[in-house]
Structure formats: C-alpha cells, structure tokens
N, C-alpha and C. Protein backbone atom coordinates (compact mmCIF):
# COMPACT_ATOMS: atom_id res chain seq x y z
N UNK A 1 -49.36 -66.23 -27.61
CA UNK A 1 -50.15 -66.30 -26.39
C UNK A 1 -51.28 -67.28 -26.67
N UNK A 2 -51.41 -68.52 -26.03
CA UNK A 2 -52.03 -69.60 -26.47
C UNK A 2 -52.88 -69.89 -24.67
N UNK A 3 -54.21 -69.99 -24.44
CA UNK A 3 -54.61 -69.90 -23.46
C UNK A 3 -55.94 -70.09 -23.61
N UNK A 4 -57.28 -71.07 -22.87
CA UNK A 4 -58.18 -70.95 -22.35
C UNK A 4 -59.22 -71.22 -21.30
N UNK A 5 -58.04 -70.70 -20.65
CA UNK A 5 -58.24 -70.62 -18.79
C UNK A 5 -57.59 -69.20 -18.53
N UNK A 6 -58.00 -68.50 -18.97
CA UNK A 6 -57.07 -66.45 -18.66
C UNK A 6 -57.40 -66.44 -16.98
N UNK A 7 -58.15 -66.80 -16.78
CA UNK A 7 -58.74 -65.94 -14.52
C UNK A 7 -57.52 -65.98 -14.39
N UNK A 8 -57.06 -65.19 -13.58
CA UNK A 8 -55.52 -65.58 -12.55
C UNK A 8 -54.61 -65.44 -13.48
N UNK A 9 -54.11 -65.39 -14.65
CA UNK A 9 -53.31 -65.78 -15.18
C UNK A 9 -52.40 -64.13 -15.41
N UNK A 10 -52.43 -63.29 -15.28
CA UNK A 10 -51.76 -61.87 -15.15
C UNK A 10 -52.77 -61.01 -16.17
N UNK A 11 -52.96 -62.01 -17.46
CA UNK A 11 -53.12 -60.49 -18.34
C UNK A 11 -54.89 -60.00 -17.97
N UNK A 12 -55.61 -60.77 -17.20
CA UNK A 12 -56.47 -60.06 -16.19
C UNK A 12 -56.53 -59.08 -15.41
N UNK A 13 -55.05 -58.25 -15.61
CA UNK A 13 -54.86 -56.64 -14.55
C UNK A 13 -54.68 -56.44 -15.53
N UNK A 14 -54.63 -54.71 -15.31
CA UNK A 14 -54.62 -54.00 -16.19
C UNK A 14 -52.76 -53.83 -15.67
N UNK A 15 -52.18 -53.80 -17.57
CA UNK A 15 -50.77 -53.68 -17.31
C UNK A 15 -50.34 -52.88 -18.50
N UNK A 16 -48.92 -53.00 -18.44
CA UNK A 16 -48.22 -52.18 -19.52
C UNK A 16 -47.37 -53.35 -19.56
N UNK A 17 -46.36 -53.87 -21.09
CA UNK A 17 -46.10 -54.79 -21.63
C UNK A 17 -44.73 -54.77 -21.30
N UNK A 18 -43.78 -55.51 -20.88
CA UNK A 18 -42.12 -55.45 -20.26
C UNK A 18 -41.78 -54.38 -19.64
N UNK A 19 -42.37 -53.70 -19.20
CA UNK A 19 -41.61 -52.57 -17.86
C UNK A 19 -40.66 -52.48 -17.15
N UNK A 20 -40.34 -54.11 -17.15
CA UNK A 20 -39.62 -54.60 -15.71
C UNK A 20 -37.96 -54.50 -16.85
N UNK A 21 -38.01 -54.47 -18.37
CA UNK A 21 -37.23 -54.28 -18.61
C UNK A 21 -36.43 -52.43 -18.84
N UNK A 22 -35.26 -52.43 -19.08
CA UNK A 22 -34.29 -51.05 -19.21
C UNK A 22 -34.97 -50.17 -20.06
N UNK A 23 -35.89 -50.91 -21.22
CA UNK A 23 -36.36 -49.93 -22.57
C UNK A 23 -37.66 -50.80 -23.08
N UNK A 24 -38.94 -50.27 -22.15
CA UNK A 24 -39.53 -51.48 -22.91
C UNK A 24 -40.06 -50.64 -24.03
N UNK A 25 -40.77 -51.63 -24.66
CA UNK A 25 -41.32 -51.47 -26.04
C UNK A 25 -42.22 -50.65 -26.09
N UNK A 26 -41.66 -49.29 -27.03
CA UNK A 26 -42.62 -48.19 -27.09
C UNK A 26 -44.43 -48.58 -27.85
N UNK A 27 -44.26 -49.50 -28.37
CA UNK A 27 -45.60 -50.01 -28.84
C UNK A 27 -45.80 -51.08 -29.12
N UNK A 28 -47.13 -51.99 -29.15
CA UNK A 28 -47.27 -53.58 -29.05
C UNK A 28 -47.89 -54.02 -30.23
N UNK A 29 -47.80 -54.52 -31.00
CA UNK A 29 -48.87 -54.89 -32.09
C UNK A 29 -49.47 -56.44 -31.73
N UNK A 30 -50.53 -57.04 -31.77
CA UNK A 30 -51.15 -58.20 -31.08
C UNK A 30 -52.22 -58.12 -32.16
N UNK A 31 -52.25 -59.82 -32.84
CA UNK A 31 -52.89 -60.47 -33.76
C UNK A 31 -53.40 -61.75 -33.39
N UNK A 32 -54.96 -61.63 -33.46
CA UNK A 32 -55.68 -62.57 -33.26
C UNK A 32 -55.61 -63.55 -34.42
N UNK A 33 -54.96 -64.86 -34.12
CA UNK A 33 -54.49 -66.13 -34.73
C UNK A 33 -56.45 -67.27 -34.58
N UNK A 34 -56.42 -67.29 -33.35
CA UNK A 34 -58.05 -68.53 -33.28
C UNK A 34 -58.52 -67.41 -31.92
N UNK A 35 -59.63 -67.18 -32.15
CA UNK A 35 -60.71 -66.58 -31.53
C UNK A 35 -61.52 -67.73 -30.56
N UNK A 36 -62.17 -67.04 -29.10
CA UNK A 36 -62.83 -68.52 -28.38
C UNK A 36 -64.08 -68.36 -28.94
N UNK A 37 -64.89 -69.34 -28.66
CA UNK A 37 -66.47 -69.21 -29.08
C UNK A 37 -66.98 -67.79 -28.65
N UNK A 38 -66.74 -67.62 -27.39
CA UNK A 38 -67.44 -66.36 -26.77
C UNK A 38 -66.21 -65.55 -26.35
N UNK A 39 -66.47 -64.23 -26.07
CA UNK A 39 -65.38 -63.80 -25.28
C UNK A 39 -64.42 -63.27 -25.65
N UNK A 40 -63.10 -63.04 -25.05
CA UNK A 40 -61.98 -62.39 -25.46
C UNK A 40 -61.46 -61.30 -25.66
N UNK A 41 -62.55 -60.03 -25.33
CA UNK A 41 -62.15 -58.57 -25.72
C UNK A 41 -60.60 -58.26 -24.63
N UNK A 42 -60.57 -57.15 -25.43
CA UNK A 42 -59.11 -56.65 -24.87
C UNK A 42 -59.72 -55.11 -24.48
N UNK A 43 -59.23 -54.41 -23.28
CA UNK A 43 -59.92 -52.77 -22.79
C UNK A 43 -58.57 -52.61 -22.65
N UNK A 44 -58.61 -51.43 -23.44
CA UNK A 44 -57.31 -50.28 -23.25
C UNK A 44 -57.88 -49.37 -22.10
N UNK A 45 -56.83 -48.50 -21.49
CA UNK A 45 -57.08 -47.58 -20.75
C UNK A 45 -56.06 -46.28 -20.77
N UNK A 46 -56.66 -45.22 -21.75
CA UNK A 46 -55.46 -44.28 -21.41
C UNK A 46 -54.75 -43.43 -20.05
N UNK A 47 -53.00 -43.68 -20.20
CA UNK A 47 -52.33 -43.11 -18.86
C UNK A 47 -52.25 -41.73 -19.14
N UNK A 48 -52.28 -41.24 -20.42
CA UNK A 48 -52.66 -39.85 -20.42
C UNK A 48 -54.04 -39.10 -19.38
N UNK A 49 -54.96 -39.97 -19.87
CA UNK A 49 -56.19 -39.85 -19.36
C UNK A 49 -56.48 -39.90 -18.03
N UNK A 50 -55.51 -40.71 -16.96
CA UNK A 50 -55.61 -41.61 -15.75
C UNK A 50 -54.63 -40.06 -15.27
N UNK A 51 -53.73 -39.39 -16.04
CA UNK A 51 -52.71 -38.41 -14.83
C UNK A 51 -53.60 -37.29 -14.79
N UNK A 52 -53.80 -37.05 -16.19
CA UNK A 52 -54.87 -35.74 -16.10
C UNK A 52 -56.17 -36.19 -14.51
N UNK A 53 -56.59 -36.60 -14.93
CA UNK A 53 -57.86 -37.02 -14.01
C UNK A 53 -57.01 -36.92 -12.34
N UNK A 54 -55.75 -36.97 -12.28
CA UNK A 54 -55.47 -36.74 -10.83
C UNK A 54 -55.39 -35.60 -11.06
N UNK A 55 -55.55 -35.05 -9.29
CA UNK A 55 -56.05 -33.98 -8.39
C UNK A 55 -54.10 -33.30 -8.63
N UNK A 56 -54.05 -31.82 -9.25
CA UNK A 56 -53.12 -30.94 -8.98
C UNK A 56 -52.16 -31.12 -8.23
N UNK A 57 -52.33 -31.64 -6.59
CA UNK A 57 -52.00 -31.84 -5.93
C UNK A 57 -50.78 -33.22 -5.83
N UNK A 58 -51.50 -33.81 -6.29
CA UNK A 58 -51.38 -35.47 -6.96
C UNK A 58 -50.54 -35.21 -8.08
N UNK A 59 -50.62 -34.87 -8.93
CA UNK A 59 -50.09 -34.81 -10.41
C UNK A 59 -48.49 -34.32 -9.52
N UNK A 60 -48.50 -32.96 -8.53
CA UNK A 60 -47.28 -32.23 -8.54
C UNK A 60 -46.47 -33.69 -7.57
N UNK A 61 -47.41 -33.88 -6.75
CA UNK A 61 -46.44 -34.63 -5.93
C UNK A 61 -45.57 -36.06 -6.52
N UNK A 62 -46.28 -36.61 -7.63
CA UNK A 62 -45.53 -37.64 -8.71
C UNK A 62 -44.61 -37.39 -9.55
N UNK A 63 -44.87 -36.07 -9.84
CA UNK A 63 -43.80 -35.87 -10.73
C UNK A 63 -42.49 -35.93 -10.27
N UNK A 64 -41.50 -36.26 -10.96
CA UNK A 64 -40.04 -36.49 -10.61
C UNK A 64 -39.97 -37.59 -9.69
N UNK A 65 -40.93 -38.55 -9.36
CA UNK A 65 -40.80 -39.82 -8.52
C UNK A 65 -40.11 -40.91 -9.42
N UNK A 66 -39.08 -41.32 -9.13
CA UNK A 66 -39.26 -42.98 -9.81
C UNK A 66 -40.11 -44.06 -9.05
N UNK A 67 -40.18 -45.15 -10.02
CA UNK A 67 -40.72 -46.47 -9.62
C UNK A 67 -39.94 -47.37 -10.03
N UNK A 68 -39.51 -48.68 -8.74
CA UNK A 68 -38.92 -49.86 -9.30
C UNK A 68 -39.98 -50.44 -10.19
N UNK A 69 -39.22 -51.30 -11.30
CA UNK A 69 -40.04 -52.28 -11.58
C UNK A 69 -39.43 -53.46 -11.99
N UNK A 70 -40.23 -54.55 -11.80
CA UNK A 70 -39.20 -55.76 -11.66
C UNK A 70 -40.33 -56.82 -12.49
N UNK A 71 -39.12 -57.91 -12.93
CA UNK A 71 -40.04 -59.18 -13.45
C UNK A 71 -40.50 -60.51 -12.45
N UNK A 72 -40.03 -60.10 -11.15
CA UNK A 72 -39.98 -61.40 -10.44
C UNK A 72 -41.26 -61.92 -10.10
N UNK A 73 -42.44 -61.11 -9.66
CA UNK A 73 -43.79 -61.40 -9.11
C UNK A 73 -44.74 -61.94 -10.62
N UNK A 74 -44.44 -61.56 -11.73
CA UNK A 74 -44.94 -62.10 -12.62
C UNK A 74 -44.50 -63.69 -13.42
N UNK A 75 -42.83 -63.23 -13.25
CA UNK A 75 -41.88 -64.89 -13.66
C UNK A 75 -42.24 -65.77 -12.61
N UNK A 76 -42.26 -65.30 -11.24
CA UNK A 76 -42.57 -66.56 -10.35
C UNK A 76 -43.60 -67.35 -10.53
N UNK A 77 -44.68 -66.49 -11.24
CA UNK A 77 -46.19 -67.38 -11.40
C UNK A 77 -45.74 -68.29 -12.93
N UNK A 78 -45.11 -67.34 -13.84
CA UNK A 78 -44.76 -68.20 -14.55
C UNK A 78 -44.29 -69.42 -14.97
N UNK A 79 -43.35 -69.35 -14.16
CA UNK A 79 -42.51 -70.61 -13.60
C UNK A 79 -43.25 -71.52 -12.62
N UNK A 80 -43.93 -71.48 -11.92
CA UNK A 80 -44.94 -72.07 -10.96
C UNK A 80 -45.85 -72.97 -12.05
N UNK A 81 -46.53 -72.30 -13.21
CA UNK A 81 -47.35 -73.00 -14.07
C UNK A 81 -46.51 -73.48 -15.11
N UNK A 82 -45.41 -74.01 -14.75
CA UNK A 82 -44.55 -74.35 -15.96
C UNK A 82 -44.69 -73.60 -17.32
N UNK A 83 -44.74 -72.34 -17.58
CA UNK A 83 -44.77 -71.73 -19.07
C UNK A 83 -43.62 -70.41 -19.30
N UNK A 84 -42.43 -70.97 -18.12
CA UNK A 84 -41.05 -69.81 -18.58
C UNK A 84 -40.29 -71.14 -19.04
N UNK A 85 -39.92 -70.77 -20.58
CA UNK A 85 -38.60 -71.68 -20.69
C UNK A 85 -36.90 -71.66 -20.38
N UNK A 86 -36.81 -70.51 -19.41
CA UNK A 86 -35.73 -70.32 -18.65
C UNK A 86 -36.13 -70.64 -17.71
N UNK A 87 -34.95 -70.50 -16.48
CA UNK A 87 -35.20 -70.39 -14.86
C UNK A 87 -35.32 -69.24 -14.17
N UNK A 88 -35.91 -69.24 -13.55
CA UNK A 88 -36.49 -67.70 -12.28
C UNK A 88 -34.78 -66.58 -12.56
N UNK A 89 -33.92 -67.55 -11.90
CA UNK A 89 -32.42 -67.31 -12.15
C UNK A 89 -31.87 -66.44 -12.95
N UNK A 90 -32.32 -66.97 -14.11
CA UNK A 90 -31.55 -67.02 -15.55
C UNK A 90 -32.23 -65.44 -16.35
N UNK A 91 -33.99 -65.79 -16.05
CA UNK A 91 -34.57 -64.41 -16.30
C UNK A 91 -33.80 -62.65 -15.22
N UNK A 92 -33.98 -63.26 -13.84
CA UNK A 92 -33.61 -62.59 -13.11
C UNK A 92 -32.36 -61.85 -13.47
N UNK A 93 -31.48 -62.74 -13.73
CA UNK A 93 -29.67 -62.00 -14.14
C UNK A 93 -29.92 -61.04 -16.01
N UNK A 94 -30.96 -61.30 -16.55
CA UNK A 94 -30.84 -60.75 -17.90
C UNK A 94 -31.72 -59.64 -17.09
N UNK A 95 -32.60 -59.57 -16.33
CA UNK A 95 -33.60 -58.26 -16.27
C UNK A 95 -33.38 -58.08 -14.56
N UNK A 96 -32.36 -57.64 -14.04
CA UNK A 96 -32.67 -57.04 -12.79
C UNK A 96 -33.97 -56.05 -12.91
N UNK A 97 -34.53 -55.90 -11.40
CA UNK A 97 -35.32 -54.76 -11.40
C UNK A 97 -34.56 -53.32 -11.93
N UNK A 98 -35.47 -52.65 -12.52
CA UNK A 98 -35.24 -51.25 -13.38
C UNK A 98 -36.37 -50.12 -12.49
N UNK A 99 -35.61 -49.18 -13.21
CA UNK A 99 -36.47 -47.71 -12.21
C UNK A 99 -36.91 -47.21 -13.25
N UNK A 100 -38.18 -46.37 -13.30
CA UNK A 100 -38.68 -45.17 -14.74
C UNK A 100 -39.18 -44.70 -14.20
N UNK A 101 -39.44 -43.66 -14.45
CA UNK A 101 -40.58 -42.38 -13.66
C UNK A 101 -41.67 -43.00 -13.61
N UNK A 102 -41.89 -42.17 -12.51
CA UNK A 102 -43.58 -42.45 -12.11
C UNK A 102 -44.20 -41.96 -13.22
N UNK A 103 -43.87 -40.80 -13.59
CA UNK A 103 -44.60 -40.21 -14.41
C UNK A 103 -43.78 -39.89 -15.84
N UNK A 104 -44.23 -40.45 -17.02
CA UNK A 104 -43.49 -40.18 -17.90
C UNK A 104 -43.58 -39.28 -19.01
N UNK A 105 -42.84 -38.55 -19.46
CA UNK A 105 -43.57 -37.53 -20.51
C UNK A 105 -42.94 -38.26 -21.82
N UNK A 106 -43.90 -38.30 -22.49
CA UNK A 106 -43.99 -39.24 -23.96
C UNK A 106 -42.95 -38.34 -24.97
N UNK A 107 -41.61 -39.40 -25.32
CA UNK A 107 -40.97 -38.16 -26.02
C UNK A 107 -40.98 -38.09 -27.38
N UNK A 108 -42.42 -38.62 -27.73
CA UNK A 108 -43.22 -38.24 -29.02
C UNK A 108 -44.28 -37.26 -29.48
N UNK A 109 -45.12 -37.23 -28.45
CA UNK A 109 -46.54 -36.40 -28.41
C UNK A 109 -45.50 -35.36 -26.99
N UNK A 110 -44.78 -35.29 -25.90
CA UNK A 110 -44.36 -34.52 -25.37
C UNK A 110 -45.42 -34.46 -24.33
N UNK A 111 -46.45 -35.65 -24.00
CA UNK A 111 -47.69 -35.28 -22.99
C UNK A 111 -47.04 -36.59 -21.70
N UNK A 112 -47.59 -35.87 -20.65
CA UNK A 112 -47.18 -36.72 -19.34
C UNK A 112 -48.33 -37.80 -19.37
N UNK A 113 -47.91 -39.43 -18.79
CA UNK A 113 -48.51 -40.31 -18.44
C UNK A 113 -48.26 -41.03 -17.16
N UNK A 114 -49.09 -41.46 -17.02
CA UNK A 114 -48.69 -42.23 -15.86
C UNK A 114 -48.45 -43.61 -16.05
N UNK A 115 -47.18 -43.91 -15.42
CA UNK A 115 -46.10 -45.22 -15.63
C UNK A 115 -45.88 -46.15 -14.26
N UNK A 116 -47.39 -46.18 -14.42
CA UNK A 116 -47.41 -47.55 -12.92
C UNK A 116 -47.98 -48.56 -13.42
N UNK A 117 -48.01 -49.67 -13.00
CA UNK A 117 -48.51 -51.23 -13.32
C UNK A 117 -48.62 -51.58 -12.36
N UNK A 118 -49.62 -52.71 -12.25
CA UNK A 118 -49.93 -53.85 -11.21
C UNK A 118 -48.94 -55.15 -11.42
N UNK A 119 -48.11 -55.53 -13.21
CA UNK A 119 -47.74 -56.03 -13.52
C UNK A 119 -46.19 -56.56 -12.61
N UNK A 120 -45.63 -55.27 -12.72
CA UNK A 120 -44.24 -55.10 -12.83
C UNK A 120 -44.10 -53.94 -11.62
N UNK A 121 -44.65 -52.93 -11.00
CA UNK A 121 -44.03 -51.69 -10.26
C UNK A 121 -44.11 -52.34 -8.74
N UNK A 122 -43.05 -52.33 -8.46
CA UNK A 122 -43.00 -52.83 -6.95
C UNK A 122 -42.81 -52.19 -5.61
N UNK A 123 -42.22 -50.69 -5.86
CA UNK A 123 -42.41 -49.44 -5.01
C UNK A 123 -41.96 -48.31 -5.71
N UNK A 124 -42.26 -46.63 -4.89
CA UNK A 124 -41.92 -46.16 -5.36
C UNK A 124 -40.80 -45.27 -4.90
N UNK A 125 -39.54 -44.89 -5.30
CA UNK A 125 -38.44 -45.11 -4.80
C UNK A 125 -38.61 -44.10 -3.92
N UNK A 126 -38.00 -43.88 -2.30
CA UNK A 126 -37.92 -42.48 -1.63
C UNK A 126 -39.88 -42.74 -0.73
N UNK A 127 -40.03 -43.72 -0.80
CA UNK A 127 -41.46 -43.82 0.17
C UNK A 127 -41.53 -44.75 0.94
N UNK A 128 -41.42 -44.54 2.22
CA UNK A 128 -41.45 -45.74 3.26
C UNK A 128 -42.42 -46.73 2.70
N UNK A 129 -42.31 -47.99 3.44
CA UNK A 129 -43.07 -49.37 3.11
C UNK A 129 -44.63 -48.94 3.00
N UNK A 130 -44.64 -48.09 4.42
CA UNK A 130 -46.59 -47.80 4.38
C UNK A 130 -46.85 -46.95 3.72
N UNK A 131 -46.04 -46.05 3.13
CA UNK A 131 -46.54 -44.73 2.02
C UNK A 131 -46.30 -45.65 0.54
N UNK A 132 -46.06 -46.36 0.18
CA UNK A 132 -45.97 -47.91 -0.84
C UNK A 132 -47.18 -48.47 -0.91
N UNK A 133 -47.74 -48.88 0.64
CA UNK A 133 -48.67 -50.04 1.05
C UNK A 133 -49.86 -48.71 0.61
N UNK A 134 -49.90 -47.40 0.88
CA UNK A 134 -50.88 -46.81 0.80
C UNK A 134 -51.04 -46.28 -1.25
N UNK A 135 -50.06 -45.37 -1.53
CA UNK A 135 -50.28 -44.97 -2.78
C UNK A 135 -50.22 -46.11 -3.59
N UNK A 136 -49.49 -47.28 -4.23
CA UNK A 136 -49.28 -47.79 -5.05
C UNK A 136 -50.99 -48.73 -5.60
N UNK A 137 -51.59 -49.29 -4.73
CA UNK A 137 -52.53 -49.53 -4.50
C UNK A 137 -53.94 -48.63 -5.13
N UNK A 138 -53.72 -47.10 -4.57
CA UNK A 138 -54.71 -46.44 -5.28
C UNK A 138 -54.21 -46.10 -6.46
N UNK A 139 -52.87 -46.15 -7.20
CA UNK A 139 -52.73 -45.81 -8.38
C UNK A 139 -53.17 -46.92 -9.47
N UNK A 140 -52.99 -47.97 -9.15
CA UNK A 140 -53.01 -49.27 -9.40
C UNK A 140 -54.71 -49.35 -9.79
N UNK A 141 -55.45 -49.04 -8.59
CA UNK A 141 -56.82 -48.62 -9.06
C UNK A 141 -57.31 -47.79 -9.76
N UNK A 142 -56.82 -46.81 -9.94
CA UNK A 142 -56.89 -45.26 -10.36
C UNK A 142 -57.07 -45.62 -11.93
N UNK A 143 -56.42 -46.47 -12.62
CA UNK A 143 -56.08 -46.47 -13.96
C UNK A 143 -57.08 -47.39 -14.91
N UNK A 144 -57.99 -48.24 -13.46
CA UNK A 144 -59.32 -48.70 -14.36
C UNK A 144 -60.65 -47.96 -14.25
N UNK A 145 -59.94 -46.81 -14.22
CA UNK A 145 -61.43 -46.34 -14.28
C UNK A 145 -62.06 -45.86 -15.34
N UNK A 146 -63.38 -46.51 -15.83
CA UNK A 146 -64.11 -46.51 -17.11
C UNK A 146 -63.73 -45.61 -17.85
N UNK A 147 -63.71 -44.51 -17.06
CA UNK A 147 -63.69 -42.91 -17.92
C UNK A 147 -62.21 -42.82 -18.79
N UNK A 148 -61.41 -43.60 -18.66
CA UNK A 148 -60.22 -43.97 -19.37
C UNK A 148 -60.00 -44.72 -20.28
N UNK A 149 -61.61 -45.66 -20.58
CA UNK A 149 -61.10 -46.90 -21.11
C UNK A 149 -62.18 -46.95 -22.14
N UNK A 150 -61.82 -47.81 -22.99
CA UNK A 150 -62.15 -48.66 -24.66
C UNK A 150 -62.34 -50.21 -24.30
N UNK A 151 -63.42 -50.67 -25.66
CA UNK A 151 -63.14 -51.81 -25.25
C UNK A 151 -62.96 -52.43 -26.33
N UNK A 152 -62.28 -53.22 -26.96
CA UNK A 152 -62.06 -53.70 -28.18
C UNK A 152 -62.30 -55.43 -28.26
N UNK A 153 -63.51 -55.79 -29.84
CA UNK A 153 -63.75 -57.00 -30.03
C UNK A 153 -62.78 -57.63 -30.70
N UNK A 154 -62.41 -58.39 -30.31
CA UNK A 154 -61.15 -59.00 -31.91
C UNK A 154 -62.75 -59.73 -33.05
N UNK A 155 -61.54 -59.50 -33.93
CA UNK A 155 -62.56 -60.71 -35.66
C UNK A 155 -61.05 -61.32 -35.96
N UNK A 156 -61.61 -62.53 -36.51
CA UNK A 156 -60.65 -63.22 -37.06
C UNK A 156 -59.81 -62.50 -37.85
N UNK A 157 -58.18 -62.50 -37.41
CA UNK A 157 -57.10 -61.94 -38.17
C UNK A 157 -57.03 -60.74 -37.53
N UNK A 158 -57.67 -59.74 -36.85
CA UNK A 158 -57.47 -59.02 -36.32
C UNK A 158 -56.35 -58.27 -35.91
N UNK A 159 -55.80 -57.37 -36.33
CA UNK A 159 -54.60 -56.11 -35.50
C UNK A 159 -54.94 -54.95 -34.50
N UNK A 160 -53.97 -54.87 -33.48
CA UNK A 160 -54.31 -54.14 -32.97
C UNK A 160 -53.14 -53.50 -32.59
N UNK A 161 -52.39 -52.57 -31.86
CA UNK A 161 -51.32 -51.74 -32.13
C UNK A 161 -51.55 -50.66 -31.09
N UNK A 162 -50.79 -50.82 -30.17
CA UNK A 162 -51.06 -49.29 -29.35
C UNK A 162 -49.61 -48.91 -28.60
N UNK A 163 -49.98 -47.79 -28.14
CA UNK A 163 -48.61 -46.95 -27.56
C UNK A 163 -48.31 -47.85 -25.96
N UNK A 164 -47.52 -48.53 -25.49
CA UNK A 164 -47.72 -49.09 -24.87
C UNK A 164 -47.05 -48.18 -23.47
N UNK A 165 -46.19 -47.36 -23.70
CA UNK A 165 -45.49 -46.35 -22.89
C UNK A 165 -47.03 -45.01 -22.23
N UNK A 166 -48.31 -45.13 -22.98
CA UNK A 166 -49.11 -44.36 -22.55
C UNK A 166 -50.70 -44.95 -22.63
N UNK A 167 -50.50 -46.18 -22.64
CA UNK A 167 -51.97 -47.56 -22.48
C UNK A 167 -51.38 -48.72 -21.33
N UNK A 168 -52.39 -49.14 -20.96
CA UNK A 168 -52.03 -50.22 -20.14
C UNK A 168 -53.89 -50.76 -21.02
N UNK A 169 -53.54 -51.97 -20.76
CA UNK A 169 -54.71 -53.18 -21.34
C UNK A 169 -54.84 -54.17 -20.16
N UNK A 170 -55.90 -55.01 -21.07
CA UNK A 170 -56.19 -56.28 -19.65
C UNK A 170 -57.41 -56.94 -20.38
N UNK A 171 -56.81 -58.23 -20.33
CA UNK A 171 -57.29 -58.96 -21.59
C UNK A 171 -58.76 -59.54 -20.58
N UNK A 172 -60.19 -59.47 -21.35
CA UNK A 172 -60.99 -59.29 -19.90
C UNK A 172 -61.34 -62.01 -20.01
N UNK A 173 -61.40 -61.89 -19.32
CA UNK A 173 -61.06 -63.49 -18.76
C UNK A 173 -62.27 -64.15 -19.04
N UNK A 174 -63.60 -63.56 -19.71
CA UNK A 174 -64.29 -64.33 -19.90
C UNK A 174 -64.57 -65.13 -21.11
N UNK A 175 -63.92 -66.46 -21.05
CA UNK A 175 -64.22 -67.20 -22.03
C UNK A 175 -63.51 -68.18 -21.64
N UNK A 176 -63.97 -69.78 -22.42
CA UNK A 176 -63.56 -71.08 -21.80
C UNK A 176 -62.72 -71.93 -22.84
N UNK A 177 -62.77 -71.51 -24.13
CA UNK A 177 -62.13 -71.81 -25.11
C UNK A 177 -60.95 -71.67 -25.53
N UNK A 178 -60.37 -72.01 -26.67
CA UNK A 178 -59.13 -71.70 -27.08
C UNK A 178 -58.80 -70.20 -28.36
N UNK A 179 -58.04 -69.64 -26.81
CA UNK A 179 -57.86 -68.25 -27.79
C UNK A 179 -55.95 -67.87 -27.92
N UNK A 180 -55.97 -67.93 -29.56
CA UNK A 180 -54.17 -67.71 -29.72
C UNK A 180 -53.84 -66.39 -30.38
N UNK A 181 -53.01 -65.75 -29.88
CA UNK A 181 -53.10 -64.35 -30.59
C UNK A 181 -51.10 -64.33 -30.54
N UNK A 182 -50.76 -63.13 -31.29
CA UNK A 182 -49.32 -63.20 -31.94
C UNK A 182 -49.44 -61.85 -31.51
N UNK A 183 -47.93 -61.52 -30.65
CA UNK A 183 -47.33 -60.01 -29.90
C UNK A 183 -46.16 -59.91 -30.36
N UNK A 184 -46.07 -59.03 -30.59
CA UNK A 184 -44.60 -58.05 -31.30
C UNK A 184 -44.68 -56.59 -30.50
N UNK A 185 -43.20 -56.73 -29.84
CA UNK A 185 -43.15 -55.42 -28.96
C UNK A 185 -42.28 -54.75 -30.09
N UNK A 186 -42.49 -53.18 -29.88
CA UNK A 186 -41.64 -52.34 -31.03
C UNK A 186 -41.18 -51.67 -30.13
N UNK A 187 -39.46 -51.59 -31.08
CA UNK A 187 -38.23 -50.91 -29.65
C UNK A 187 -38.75 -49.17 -30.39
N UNK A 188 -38.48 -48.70 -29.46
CA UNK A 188 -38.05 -46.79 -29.45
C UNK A 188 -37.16 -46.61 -29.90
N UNK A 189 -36.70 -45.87 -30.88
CA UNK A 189 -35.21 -45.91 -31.59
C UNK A 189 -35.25 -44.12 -31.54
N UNK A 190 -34.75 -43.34 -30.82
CA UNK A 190 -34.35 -42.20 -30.61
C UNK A 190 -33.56 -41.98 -31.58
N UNK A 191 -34.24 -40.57 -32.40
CA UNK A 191 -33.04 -39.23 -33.29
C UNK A 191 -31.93 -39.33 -32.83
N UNK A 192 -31.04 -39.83 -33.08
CA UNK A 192 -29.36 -39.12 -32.78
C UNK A 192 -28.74 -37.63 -33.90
C-alpha cells in the first residue's frame, strides 16, 4: 500500500479487509515500510463492541440476517484511478458478490459481531430498497463510534495484526507525504 494522497481513496471508511470475497481473511497483519512526516494513524473499532452497544431489540432483529457483499463499488474506483491490474471484468468473474451474516459469531472466541462494511455490504438480503436505504446507513454509522475505538501510531517497522472478522479500521487521511506499509491477509483454516 504505497500512497500520499489517502482523502477519498476507500481506506478513509471504516472497513473490514476482502468481505466481498467467499472466506475472507480471518486476520490482517500490516507493516509500516516508510512513515509520512506527519500523520498516518490507523483506529480500530471493535464489532464485538458496536453489536453489544445495539438496543435488544436491534441485536434480535439482525440476527440470522444475511448481507450481500460485493467488490464492485470499491474495484470501480480502483480501476477509475488506474491502480487494479486486472479488469472490472476479470475481478468481477473471480469474486461474484457473496452473502455472510449480518451478524457473525466468531468461531474462535464463540462471541457475536457485527459484519457490515461501508467497504463491500451492499444490502441486506430479505429488505426492501427503503428498509436498505434506511438500516444499512445507520449501521454503517453505528460502528464509528468512539466508544468502540483505539487509535494506533505506527514507528518505523511497525506490526500490527488484528482479527479482521471482529475489527473494522480506517486509515485516518491526514498526511501529505509518502506512506508504504506491507498487508498479509491470514486464511481461517477450520479443525476437521
């Protein structure tokens, strides 16, 4: 990830890391390579933290919902700024849109999170357009709220490593320099 112009550029929402794929990566590890002069923190936000904090009511009515999620609204910008080295196409046929619960229970710790993005979730399945236009929006908000969140400085060489199935991040955009950092998604490999 080589960048110093972040505004606009996606990792300014708060997201969760390949969603849009079948199995994404149960955890992310991200290494700060060149640091900018100023700037650059990364804020986690726990989805543990973000379901608890909904209202009973809320919690029951998500549960057992799926959500599409897709790569197209993020590849299109990609491709727009010239930085996919495939075609819209080519991504599209390897990652159709995928469904996962709204709500997911971690099948490590066994605790429910909430599994929405601004990134990648494009409705949620079984809700007309305006019950979409209405919830997705406040969930979407719901998940930056302070009371959920960390904020982390990188130092040169820096690791960082989180559950990515129960964090969403958002790399915060202020800085004008050149900042390169190194991502490794880690697959889930289930007990057989």
């Amino acid at each position: 990830l080589d960048e110093d112009e972040p505004k606009g550029k996606g990792a300014d929402l708060w997201h969760a890391d390949s969603t849009y794929q079948p199995d994404p990566p149960l955890a992310i590890t991200l290494r700060s390579v060149r640091l900018p002069v100023e700037g650059g923190d990364t804020c986690f936000a726990s989805m543990y933290a973000a379901y608890a904090a909904l209202s009973p009511a809320m919690r029951s009515f998500l549960d057992g919902l799926t959500a599409v999620h897709d790569v197209r609204k993020s590849l299109e910008y990609a491709a727009h700024v010239g930085s996919s080295p495939e075609s819209l196409e080519e991504v599209l046929a390897k990652y159709p849109p995928t469904e996962h619960p709204v709500v997911r229970i971690h099948p490590l710790s066994g605790r429910k999170a909430l599994f929405v993005n601004r990134h990648h979730t494009t409705r949620i399945v079984g809700l007309s357009d305006r019950e979409n236009e209405a919830l997705l929006p406040f969930l979407f908000d719901h998940v930056s709220n302070p009371e959920f969140q960390c904020r982390y400085t990188w130092n040169e060489k820096s690791i960082a490593v989180w559950d990515n199935w129960s964090t969403q991040h958002l790399g915060v955009p202020d800085y004008d320099t050149r900042r390169i950092m190194q991502r490794i998604g880690i697959a889930y490999a289930a007990e057989t």
